[in-house]
PDB file of N, CA and C in Angstrom:
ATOM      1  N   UNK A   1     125.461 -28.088 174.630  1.00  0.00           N
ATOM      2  CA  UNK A   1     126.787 -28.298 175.141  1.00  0.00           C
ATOM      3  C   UNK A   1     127.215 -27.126 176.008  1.00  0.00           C
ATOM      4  N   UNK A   2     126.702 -26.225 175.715  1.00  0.00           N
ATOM      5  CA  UNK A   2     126.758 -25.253 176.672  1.00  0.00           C
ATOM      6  C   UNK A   2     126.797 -25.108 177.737  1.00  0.00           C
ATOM      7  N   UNK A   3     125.926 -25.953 178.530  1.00  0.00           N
ATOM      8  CA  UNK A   3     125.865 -26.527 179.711  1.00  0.00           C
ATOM      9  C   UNK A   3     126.226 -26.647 180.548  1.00  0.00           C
ATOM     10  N   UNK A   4     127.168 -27.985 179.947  1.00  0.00           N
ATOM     11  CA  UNK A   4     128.073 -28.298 180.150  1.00  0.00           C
ATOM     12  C   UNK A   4     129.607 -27.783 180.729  1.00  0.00           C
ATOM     13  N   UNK A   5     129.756 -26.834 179.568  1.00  0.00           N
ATOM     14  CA  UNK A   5     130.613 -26.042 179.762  1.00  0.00           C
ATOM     15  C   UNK A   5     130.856 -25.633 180.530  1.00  0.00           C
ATOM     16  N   UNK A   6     129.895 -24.714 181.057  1.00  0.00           N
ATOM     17  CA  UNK A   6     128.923 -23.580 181.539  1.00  0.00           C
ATOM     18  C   UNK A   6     129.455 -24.268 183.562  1.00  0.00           C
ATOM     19  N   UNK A   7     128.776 -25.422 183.444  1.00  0.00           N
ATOM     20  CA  UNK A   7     128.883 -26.660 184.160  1.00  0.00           C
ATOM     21  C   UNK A   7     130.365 -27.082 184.646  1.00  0.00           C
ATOM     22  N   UNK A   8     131.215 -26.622 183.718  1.00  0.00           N
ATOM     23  CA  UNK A   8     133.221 -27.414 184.001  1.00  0.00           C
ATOM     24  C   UNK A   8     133.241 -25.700 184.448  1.00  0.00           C
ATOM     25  N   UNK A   9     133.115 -24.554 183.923  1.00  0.00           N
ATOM     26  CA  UNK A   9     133.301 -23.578 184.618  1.00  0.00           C
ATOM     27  C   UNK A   9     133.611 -23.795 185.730  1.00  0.00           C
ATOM     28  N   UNK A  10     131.997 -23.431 186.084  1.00  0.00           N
ATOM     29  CA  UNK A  10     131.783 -22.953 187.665  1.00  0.00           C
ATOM     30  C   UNK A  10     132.488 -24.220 188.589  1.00  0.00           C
ATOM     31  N   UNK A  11     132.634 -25.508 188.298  1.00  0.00           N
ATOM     32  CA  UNK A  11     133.140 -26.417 189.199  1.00  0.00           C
ATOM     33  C   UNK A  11     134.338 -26.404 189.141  1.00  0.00           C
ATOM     34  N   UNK A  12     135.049 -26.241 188.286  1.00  0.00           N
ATOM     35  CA  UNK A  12     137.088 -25.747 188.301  1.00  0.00           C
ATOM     36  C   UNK A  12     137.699 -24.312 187.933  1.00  0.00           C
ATOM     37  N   UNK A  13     136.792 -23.559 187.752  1.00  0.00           N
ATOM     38  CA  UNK A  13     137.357 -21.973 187.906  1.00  0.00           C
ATOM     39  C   UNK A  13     138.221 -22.221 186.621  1.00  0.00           C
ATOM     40  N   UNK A  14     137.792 -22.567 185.516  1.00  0.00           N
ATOM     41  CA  UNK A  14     138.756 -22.866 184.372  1.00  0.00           C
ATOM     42  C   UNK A  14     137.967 -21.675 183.310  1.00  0.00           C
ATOM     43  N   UNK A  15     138.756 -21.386 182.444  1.00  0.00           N
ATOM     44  CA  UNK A  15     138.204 -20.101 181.238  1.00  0.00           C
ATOM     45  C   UNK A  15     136.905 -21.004 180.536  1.00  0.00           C
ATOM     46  N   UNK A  16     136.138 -20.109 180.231  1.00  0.00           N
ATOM     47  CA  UNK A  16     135.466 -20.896 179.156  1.00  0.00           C
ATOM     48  C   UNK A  16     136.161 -21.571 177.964  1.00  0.00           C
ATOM     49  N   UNK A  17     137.153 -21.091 178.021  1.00  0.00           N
ATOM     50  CA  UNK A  17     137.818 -21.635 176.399  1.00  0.00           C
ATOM     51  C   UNK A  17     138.501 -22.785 176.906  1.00  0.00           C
ATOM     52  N   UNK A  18     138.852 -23.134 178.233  1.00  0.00           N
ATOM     53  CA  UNK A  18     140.069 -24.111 178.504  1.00  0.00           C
ATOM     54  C   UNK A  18     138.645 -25.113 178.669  1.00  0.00           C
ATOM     55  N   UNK A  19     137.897 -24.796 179.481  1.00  0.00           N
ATOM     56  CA  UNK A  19     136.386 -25.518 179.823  1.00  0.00           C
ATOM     57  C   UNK A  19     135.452 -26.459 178.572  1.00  0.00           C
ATOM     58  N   UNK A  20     135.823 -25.511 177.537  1.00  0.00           N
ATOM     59  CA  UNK A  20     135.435 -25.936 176.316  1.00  0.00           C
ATOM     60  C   UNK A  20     136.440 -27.316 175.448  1.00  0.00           C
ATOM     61  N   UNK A  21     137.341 -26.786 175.902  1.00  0.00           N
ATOM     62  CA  UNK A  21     138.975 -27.691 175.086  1.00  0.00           C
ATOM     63  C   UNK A  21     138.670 -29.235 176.605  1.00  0.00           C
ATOM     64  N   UNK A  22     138.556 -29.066 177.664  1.00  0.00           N
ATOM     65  CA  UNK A  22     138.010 -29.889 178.641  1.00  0.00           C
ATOM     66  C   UNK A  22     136.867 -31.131 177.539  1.00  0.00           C
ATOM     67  N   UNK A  23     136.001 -30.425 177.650  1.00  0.00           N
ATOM     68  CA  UNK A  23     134.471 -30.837 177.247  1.00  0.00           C
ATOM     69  C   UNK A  23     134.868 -31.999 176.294  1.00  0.00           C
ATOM     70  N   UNK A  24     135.271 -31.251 174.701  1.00  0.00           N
ATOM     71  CA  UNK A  24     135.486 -31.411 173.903  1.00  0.00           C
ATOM     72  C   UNK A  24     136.411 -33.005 173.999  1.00  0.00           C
ATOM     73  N   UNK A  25     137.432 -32.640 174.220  1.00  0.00           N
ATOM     74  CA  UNK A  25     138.540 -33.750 174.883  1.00  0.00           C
ATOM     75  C   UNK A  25     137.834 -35.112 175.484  1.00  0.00           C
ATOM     76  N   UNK A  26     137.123 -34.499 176.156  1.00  0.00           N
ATOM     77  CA  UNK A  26     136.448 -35.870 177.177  1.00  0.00           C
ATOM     78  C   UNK A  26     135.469 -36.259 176.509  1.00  0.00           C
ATOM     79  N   UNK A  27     134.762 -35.761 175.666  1.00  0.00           N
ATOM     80  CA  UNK A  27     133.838 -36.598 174.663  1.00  0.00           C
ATOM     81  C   UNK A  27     134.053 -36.898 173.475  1.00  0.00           C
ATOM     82  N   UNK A  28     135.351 -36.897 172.834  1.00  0.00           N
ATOM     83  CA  UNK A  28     135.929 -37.244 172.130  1.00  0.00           C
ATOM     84  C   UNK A  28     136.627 -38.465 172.449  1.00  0.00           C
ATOM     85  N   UNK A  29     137.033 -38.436 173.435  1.00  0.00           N
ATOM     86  CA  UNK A  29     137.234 -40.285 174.053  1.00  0.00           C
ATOM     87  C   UNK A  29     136.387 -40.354 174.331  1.00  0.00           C
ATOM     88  N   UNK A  30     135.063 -40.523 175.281  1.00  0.00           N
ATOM     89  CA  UNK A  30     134.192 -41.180 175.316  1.00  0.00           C
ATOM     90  C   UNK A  30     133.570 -41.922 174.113  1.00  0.00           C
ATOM     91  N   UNK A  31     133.574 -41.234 173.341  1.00  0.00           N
ATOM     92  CA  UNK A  31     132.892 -41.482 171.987  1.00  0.00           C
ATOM     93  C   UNK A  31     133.708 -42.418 171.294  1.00  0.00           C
ATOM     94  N   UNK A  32     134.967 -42.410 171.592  1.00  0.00           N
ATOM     95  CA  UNK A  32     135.996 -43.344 170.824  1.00  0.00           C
ATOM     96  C   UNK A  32     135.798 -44.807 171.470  1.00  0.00           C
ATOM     97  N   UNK A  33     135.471 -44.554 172.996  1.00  0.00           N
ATOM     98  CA  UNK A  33     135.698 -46.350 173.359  1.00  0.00           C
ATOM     99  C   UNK A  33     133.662 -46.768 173.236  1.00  0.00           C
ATOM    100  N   UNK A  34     132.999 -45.877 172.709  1.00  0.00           N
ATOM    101  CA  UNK A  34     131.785 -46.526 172.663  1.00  0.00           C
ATOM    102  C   UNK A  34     132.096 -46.917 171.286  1.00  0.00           C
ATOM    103  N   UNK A  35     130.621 -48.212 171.360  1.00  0.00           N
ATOM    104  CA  UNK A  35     130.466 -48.741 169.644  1.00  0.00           C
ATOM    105  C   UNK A  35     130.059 -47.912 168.920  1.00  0.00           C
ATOM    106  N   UNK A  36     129.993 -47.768 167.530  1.00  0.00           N
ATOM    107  CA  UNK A  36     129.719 -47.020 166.661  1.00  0.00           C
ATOM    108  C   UNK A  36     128.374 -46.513 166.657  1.00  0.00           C
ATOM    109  N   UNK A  37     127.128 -47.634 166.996  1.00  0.00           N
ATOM    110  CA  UNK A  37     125.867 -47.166 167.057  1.00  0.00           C
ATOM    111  C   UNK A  37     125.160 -46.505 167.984  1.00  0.00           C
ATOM    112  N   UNK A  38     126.879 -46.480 169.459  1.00  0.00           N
ATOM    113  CA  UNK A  38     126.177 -45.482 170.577  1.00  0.00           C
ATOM    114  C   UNK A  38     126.743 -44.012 170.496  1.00  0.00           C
ATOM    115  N   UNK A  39     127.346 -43.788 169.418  1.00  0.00           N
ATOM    116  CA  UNK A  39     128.322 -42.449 169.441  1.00  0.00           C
ATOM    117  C   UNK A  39     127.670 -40.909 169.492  1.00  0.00           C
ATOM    118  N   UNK A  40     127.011 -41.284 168.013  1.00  0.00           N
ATOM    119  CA  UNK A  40     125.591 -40.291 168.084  1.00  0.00           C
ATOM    120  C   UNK A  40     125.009 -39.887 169.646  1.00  0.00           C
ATOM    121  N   UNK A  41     124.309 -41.714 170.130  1.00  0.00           N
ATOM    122  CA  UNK A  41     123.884 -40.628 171.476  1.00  0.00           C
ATOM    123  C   UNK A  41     124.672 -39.742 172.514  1.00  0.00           C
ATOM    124  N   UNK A  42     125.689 -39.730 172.295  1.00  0.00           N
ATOM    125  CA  UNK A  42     126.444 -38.618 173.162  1.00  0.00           C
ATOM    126  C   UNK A  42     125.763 -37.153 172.449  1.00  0.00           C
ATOM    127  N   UNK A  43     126.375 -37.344 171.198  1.00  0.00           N
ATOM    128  CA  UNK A  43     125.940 -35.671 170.131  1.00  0.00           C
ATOM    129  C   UNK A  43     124.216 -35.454 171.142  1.00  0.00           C
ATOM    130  N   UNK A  44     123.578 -36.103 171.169  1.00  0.00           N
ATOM    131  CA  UNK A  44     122.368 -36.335 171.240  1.00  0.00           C
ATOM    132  C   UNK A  44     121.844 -35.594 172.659  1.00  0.00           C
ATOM    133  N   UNK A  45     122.628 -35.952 173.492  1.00  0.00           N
ATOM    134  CA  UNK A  45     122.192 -36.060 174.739  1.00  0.00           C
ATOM    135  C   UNK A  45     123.424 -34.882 175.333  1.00  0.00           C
ATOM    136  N   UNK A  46     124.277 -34.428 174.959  1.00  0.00           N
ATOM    137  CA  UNK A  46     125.032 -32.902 174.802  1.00  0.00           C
ATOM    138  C   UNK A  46     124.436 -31.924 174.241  1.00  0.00           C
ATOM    139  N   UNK A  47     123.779 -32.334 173.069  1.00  0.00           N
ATOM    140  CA  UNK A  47     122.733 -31.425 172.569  1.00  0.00           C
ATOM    141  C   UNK A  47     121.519 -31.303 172.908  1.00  0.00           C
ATOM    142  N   UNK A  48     120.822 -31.944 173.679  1.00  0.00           N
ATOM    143  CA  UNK A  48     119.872 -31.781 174.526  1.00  0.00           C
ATOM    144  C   UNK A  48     118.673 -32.466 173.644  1.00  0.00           C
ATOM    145  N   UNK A  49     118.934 -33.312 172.995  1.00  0.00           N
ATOM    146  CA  UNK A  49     117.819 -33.220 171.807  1.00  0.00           C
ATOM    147  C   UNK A  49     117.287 -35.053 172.576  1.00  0.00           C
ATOM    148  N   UNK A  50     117.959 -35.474 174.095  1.00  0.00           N
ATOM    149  CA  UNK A  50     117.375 -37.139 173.797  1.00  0.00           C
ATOM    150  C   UNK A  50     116.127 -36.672 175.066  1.00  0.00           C
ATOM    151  N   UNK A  51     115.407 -37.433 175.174  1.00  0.00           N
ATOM    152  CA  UNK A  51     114.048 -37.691 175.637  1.00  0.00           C
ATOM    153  C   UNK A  51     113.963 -38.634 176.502  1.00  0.00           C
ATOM    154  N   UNK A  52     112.765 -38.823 176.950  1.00  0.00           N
ATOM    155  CA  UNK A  52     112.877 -40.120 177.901  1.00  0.00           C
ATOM    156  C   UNK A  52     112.835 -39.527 179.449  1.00  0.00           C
ATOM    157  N   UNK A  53     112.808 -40.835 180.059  1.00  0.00           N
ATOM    158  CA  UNK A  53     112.263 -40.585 181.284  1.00  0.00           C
ATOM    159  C   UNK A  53     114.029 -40.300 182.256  1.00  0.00           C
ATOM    160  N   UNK A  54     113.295 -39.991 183.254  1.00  0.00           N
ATOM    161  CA  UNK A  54     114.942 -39.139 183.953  1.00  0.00           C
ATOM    162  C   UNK A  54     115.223 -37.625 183.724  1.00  0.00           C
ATOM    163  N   UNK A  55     113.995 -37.039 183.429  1.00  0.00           N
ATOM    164  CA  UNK A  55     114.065 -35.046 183.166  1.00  0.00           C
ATOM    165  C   UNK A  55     114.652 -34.807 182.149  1.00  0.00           C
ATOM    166  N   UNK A  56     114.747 -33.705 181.733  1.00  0.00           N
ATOM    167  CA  UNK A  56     115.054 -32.787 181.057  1.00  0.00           C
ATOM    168  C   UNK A  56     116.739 -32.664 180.863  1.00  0.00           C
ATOM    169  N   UNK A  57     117.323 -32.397 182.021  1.00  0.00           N
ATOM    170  CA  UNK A  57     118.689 -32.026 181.680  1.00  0.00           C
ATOM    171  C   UNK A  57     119.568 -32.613 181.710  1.00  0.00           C
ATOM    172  N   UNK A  58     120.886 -32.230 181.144  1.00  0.00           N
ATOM    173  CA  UNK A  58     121.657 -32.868 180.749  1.00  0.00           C
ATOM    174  C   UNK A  58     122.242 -33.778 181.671  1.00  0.00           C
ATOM    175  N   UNK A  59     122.373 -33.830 182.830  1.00  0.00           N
ATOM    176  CA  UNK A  59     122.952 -34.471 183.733  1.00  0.00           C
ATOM    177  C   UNK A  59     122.022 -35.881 184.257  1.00  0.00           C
ATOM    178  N   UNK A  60     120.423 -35.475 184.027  1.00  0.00           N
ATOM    179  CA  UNK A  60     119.389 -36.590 184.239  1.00  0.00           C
ATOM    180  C   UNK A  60     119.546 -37.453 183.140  1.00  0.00           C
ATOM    181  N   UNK A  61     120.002 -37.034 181.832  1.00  0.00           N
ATOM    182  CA  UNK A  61     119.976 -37.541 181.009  1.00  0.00           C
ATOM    183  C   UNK A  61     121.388 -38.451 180.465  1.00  0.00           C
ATOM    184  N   UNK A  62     122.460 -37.680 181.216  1.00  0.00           N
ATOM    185  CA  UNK A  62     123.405 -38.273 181.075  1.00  0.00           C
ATOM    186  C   UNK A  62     123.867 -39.863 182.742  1.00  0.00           C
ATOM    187  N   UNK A  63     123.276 -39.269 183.525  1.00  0.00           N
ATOM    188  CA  UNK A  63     122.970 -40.901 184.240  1.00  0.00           C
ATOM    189  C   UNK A  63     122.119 -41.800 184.209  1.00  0.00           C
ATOM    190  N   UNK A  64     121.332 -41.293 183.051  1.00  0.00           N
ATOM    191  CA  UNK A  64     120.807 -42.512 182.216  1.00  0.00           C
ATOM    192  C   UNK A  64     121.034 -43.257 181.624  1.00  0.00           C
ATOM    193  N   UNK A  65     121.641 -42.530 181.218  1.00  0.00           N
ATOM    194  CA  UNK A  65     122.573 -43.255 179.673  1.00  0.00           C
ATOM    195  C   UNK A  65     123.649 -43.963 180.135  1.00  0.00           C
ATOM    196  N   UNK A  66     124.654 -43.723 181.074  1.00  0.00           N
ATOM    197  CA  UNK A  66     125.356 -43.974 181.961  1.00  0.00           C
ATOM    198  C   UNK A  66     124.988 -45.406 182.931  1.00  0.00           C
ATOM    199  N   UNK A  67     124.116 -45.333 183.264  1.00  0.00           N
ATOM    200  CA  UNK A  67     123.098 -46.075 184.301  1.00  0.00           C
ATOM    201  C   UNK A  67     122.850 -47.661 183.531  1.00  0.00           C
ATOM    202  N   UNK A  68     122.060 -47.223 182.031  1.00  0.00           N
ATOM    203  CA  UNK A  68     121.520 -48.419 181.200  1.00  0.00           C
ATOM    204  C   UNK A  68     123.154 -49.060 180.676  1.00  0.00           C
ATOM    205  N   UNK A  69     123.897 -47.957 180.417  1.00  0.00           N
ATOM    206  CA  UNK A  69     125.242 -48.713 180.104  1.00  0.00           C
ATOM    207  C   UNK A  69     126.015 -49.910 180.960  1.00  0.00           C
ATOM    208  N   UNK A  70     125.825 -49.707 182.506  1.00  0.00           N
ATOM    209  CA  UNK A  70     126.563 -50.115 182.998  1.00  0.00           C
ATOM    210  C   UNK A  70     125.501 -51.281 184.266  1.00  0.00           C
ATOM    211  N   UNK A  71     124.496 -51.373 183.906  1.00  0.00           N
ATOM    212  CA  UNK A  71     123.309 -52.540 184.138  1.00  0.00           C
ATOM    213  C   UNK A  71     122.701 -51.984 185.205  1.00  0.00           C
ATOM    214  N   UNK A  72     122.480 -50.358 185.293  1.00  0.00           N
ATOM    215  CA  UNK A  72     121.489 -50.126 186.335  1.00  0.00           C
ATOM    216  C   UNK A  72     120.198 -49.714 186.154  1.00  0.00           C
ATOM    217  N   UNK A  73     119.665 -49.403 186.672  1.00  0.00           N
ATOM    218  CA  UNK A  73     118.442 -49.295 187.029  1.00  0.00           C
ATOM    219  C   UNK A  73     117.886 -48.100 186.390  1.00  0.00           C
ATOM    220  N   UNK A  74     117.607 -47.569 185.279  1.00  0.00           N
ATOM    221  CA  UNK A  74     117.460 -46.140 185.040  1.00  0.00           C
ATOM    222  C   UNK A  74     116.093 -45.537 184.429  1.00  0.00           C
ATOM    223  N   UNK A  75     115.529 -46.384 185.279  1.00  0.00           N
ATOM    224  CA  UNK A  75     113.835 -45.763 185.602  1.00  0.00           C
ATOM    225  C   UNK A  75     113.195 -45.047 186.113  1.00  0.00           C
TER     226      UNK A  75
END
């Protein structure tokens, strides 16, 4: 999640701590309007721990996930 963070930083000049309260916030709704059995993969894929094709980082991994959600192509 760090990343991430790391990631809302440098793109809005925001503190790490406000960056963090950001993060936090926005995947806390996300997680609320997914179903129950996709919630985890957020933890999953913030934590760097999902796999699969689309690289390594968090952002390949998160328009994947993103991608299969919304009927694209994420091969």
């Amino acid at each position: 999640m760090d990343m991430l963070i790391n990631f809302v930083v440098e793109k809005t000049g925001l503190s790490h701590e406000q960056a963090q309260s950001a993060v936090n916030a926005v995947l806390s709704f996300i997680k609320d309007k997914l179903p129950e059995g996709m919630q985890g993969m957020v933890d999953n894929v913030i934590g760097g721990n999902a796999g699969g094709e689309g690289g390594g980082d968090i952002m390949g991994q998160a328009s994947n996930m993103l991608g299969g959600m919304f009927g694209g192509d994420n091969n």
